[in-house]
PDB file of N, CA and C in Angstrom:
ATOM      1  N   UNK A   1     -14.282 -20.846  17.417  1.00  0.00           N
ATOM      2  CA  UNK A   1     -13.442 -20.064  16.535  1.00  0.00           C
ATOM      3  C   UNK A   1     -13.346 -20.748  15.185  1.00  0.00           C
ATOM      4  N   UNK A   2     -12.934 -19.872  13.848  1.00  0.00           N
ATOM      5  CA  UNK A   2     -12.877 -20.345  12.794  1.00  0.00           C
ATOM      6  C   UNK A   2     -11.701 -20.756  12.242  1.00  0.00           C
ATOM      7  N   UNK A   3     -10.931 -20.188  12.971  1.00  0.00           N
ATOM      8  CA  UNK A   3      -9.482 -20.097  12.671  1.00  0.00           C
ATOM      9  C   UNK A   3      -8.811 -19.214  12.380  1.00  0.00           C
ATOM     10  N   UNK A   4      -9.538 -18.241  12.395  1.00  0.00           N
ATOM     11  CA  UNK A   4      -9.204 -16.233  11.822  1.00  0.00           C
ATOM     12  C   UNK A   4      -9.178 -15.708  13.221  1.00  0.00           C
ATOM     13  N   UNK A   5      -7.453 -15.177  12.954  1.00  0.00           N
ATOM     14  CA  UNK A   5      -7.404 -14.907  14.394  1.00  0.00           C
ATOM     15  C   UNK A   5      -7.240 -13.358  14.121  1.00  0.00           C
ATOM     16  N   UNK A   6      -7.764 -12.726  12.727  1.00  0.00           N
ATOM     17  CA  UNK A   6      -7.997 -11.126  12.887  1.00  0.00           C
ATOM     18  C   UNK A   6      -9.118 -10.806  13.631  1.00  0.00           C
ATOM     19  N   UNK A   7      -9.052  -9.846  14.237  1.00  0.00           N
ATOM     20  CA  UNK A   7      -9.871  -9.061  14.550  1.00  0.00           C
ATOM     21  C   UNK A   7     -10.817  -8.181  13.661  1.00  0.00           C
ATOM     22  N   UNK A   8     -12.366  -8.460  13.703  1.00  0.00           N
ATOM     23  CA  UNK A   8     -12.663  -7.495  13.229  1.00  0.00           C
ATOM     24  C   UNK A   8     -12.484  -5.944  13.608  1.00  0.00           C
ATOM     25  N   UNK A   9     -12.429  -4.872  13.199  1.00  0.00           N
ATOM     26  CA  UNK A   9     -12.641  -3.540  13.320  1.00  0.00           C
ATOM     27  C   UNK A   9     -13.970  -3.203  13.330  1.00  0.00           C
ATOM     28  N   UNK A  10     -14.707  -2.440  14.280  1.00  0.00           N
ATOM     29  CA  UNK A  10     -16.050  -2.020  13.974  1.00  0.00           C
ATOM     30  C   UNK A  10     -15.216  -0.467  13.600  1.00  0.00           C
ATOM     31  N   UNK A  11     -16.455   0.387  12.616  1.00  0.00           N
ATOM     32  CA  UNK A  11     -16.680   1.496  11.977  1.00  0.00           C
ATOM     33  C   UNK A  11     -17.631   2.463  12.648  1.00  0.00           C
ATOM     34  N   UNK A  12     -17.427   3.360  13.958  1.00  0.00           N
ATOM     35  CA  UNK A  12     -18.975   3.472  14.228  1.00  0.00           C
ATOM     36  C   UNK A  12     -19.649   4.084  13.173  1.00  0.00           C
ATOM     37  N   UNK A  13     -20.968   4.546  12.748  1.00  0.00           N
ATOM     38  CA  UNK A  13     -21.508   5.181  11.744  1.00  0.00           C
ATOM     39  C   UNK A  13     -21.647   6.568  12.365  1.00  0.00           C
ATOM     40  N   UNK A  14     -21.484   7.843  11.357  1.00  0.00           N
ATOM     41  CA  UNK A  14     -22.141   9.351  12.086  1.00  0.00           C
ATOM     42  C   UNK A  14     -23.355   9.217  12.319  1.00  0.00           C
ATOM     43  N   UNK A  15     -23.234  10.099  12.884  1.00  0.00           N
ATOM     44  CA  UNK A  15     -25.222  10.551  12.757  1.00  0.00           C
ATOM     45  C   UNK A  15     -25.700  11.294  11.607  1.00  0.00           C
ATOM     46  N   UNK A  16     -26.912  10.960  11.157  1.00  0.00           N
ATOM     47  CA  UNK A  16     -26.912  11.327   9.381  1.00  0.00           C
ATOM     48  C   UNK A  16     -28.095  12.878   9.683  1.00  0.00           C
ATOM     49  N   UNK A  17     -27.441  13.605   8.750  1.00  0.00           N
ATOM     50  CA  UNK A  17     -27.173  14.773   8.756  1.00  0.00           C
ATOM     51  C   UNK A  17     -28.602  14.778   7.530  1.00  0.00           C
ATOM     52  N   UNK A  18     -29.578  16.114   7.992  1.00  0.00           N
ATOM     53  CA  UNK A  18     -30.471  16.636   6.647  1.00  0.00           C
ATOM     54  C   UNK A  18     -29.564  16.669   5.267  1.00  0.00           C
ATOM     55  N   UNK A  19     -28.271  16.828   5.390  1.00  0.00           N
ATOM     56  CA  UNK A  19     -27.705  17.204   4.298  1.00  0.00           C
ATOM     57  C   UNK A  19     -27.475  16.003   3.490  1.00  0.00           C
ATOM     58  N   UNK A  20     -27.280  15.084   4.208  1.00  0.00           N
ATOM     59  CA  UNK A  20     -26.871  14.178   3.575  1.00  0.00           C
ATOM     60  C   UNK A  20     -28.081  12.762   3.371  1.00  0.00           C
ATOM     61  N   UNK A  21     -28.348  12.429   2.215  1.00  0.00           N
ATOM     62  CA  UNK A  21     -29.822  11.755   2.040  1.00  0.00           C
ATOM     63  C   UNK A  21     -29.691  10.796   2.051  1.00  0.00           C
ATOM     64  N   UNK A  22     -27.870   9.757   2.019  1.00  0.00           N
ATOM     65  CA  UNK A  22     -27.717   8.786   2.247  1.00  0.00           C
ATOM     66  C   UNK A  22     -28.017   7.851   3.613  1.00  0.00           C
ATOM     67  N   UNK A  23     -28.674   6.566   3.487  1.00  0.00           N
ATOM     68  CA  UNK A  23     -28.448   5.902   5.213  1.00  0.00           C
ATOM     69  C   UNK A  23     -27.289   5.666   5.215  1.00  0.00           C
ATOM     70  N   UNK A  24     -27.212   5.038   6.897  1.00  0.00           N
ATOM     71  CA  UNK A  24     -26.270   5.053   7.522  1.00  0.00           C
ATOM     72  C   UNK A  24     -25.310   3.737   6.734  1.00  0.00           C
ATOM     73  N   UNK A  25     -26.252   2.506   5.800  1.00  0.00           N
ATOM     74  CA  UNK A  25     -25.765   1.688   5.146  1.00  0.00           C
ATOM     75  C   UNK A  25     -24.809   2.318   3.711  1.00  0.00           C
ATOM     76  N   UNK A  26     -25.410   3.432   3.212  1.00  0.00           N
ATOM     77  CA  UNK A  26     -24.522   3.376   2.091  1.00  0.00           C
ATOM     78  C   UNK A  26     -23.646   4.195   1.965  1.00  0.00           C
ATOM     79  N   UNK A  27     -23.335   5.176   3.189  1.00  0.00           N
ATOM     80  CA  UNK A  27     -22.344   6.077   3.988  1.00  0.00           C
ATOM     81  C   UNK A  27     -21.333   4.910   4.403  1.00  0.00           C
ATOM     82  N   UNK A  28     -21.725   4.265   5.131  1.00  0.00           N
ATOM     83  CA  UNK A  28     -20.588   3.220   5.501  1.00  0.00           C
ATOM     84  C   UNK A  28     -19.774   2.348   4.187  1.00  0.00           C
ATOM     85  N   UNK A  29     -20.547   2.229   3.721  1.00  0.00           N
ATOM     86  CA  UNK A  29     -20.623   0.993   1.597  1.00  0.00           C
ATOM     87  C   UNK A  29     -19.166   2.272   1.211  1.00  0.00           C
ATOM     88  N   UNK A  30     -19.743   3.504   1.178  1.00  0.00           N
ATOM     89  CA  UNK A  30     -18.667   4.781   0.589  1.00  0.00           C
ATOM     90  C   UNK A  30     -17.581   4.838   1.073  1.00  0.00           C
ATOM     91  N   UNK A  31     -17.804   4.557   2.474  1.00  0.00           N
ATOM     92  CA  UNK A  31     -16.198   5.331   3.275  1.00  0.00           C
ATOM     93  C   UNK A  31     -15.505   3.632   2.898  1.00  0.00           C
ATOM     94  N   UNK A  32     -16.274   2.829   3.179  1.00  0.00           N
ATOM     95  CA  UNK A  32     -15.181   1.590   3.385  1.00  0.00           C
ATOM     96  C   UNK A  32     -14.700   1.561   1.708  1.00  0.00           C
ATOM     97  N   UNK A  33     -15.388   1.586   0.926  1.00  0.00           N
ATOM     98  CA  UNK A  33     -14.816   1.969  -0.606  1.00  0.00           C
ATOM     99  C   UNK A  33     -13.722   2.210  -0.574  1.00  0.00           C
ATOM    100  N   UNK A  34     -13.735   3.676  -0.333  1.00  0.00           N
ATOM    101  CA  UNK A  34     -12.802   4.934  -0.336  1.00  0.00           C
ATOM    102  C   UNK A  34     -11.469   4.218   0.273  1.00  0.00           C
ATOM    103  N   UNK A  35     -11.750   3.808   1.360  1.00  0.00           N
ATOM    104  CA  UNK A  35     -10.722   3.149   2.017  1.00  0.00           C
ATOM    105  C   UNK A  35     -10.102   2.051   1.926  1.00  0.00           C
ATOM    106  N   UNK A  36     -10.976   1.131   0.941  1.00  0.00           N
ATOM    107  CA  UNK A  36     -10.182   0.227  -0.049  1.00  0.00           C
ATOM    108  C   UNK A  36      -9.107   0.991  -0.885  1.00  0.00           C
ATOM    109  N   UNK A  37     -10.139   1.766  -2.020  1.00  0.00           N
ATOM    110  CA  UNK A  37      -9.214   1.950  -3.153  1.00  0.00           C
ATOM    111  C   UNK A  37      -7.567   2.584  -2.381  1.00  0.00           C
ATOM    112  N   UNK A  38      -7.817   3.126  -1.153  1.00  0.00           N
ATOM    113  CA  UNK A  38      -6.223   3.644  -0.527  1.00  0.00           C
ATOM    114  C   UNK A  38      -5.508   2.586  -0.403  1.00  0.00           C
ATOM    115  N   UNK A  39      -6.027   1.645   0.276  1.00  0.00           N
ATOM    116  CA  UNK A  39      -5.113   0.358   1.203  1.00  0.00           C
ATOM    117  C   UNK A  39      -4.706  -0.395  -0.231  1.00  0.00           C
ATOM    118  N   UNK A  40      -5.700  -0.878  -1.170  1.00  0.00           N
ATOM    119  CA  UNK A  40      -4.508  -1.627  -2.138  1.00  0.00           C
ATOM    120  C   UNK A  40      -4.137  -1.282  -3.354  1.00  0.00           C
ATOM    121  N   UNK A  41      -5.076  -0.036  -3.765  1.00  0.00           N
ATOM    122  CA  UNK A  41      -4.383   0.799  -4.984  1.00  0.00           C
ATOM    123  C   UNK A  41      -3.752   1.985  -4.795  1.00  0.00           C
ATOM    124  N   UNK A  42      -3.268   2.167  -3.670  1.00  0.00           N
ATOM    125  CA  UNK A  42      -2.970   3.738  -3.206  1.00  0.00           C
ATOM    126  C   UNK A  42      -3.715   5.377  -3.836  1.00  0.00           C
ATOM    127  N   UNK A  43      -5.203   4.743  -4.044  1.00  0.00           N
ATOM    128  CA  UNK A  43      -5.460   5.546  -4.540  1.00  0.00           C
ATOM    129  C   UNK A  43      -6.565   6.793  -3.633  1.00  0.00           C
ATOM    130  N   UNK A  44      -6.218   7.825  -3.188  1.00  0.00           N
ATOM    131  CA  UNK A  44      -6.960   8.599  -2.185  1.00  0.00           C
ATOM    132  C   UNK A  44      -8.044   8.977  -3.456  1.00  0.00           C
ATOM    133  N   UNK A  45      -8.949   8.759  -2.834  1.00  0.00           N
ATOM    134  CA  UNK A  45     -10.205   9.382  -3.985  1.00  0.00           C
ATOM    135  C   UNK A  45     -11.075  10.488  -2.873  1.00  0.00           C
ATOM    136  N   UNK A  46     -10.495  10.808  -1.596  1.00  0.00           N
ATOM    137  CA  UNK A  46     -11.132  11.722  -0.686  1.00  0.00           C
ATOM    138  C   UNK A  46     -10.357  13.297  -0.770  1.00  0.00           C
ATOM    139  N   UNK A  47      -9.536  13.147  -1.684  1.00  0.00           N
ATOM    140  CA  UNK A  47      -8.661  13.930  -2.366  1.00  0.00           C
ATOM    141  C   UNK A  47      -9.043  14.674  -3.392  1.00  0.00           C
ATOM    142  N   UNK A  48      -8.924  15.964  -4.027  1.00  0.00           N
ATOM    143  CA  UNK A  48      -9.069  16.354  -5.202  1.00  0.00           C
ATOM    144  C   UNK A  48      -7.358  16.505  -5.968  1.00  0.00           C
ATOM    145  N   UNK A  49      -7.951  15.963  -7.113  1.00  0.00           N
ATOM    146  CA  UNK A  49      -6.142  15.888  -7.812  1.00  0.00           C
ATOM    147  C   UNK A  49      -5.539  17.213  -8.238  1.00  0.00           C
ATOM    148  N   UNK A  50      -6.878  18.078  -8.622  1.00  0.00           N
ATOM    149  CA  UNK A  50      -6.355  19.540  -8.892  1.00  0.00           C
ATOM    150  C   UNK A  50      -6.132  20.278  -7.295  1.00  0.00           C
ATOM    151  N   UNK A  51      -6.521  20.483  -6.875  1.00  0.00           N
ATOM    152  CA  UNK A  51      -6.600  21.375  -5.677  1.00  0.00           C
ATOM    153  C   UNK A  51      -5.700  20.911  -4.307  1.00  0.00           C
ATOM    154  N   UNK A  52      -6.478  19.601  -4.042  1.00  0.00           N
ATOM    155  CA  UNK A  52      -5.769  19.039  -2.651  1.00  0.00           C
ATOM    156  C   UNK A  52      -6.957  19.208  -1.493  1.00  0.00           C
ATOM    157  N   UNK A  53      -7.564  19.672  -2.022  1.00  0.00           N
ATOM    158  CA  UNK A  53      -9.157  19.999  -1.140  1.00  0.00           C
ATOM    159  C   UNK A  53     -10.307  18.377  -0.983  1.00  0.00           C
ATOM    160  N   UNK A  54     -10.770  18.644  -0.183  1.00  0.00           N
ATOM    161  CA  UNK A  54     -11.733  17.521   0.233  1.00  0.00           C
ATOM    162  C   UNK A  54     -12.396  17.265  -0.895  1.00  0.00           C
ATOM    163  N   UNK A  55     -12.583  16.099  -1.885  1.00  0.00           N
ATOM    164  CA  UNK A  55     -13.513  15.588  -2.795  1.00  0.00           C
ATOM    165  C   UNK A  55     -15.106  14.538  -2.055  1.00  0.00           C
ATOM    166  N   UNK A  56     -15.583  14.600  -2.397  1.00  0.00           N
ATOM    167  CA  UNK A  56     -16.635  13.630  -2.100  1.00  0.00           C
ATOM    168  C   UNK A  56     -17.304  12.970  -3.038  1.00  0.00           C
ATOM    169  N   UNK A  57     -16.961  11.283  -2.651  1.00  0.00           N
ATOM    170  CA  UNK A  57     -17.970  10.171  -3.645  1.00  0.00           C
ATOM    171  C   UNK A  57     -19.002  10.720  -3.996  1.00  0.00           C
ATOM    172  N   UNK A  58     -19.892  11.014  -5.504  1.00  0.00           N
ATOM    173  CA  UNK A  58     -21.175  11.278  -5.237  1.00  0.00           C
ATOM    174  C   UNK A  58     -21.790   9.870  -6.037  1.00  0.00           C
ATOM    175  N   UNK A  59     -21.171   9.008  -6.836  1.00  0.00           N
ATOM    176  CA  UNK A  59     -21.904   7.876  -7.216  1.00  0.00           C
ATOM    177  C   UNK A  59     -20.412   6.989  -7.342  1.00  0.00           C
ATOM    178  N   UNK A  60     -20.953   5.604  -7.282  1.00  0.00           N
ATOM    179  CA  UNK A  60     -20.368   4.396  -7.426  1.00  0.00           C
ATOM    180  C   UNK A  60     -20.693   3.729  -8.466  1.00  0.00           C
ATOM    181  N   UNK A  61     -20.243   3.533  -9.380  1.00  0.00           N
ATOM    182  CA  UNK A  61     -20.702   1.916 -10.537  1.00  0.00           C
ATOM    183  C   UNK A  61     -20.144   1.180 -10.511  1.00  0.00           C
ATOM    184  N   UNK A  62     -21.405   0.267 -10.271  1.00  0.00           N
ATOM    185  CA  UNK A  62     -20.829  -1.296 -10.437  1.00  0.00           C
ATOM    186  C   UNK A  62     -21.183  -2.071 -11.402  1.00  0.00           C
ATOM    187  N   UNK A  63     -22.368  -1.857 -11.830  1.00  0.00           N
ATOM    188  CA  UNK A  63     -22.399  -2.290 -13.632  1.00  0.00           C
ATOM    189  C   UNK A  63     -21.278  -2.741 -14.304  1.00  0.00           C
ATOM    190  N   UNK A  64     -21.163  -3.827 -14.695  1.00  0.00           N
ATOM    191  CA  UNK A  64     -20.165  -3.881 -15.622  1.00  0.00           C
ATOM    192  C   UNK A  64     -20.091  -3.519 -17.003  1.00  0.00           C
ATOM    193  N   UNK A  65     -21.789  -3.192 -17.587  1.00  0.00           N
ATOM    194  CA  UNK A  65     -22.196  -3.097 -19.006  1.00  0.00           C
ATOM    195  C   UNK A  65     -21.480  -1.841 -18.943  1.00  0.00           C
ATOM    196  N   UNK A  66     -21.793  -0.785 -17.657  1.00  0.00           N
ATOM    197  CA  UNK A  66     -21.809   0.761 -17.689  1.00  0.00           C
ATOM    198  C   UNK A  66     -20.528   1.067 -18.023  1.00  0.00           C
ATOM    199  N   UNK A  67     -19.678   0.339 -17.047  1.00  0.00           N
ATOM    200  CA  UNK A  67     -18.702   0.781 -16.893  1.00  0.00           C
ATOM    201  C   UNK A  67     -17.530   0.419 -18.513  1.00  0.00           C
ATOM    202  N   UNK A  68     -18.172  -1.169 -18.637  1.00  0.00           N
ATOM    203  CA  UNK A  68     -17.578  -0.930 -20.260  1.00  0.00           C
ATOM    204  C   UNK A  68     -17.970   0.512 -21.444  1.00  0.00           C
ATOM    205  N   UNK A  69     -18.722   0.555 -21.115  1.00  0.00           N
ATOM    206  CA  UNK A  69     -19.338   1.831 -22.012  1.00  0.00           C
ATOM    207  C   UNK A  69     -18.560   3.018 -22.209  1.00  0.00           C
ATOM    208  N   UNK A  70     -18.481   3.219 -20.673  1.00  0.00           N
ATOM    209  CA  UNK A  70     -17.925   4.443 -20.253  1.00  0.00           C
ATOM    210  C   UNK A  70     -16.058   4.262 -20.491  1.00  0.00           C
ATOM    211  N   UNK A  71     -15.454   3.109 -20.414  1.00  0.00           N
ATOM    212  CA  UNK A  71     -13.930   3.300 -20.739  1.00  0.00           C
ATOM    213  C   UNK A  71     -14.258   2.978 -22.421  1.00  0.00           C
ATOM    214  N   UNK A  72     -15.075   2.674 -22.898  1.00  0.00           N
ATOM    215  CA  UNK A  72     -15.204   2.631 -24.266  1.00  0.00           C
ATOM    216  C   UNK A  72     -15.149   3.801 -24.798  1.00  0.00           C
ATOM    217  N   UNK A  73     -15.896   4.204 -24.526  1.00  0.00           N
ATOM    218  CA  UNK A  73     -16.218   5.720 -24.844  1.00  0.00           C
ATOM    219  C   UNK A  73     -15.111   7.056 -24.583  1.00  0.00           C
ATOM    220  N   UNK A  74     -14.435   6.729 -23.640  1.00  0.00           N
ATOM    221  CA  UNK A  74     -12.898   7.541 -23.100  1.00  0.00           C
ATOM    222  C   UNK A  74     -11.990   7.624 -23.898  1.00  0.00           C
ATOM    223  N   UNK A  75     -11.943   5.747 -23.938  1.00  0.00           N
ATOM    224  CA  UNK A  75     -10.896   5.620 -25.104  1.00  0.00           C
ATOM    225  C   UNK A  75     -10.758   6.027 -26.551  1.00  0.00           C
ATOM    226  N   UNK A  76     -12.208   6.290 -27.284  1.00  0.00           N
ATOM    227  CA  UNK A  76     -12.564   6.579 -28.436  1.00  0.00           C
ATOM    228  C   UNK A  76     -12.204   8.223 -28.421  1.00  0.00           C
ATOM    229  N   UNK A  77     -12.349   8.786 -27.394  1.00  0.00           N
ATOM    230  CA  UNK A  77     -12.186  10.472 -27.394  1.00  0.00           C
ATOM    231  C   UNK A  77     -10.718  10.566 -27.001  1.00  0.00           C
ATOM    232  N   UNK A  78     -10.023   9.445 -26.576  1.00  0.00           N
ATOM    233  CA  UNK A  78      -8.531   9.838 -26.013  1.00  0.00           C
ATOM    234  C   UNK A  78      -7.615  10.569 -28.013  1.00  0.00           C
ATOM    235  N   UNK A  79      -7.502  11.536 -27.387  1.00  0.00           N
ATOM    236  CA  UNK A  79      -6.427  11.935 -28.520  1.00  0.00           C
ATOM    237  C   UNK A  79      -5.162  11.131 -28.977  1.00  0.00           C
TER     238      UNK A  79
END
């Protein structure tokens, strides 16, 4: 033992669907995401904010160049 007396949780994976072109690795990468941003930012992103209807991840960035860009760019259009 290491001294970590949590338990891991296993996740089983679905079975991947024609519809969906992701593997079973970056289906799992998404949901556990998703399920971060709930647990320490309370933020449901499986949610739609207008509706209340099911949303779905369709991309992730992790770039940091990108992602400066992109709140750069927000901020410059914020009224």
């Amino acid at each position: 033992m290491n001294g970590n007396s949590a338990a891991k949780t296993v996740i089983p994976l679905s079975v991947r669907s024609s519809a969906d072109p992701r593997t079973a690795m970056e289906r799992r990468a998404a949901m556990t995401l998703s399920k971060r941003l709930t647990q320490v930012f309370n933020i449901d992103v499986e949610t739609c904010r207008a509706c209340g209807g099911t949303a779905k991840v369709i991309v992730c960035i992790e770039d940091s160049v990108v992602i400066e860009k992109i709140l750069t760019h927000l901020n410059e259009a914020a009224p």
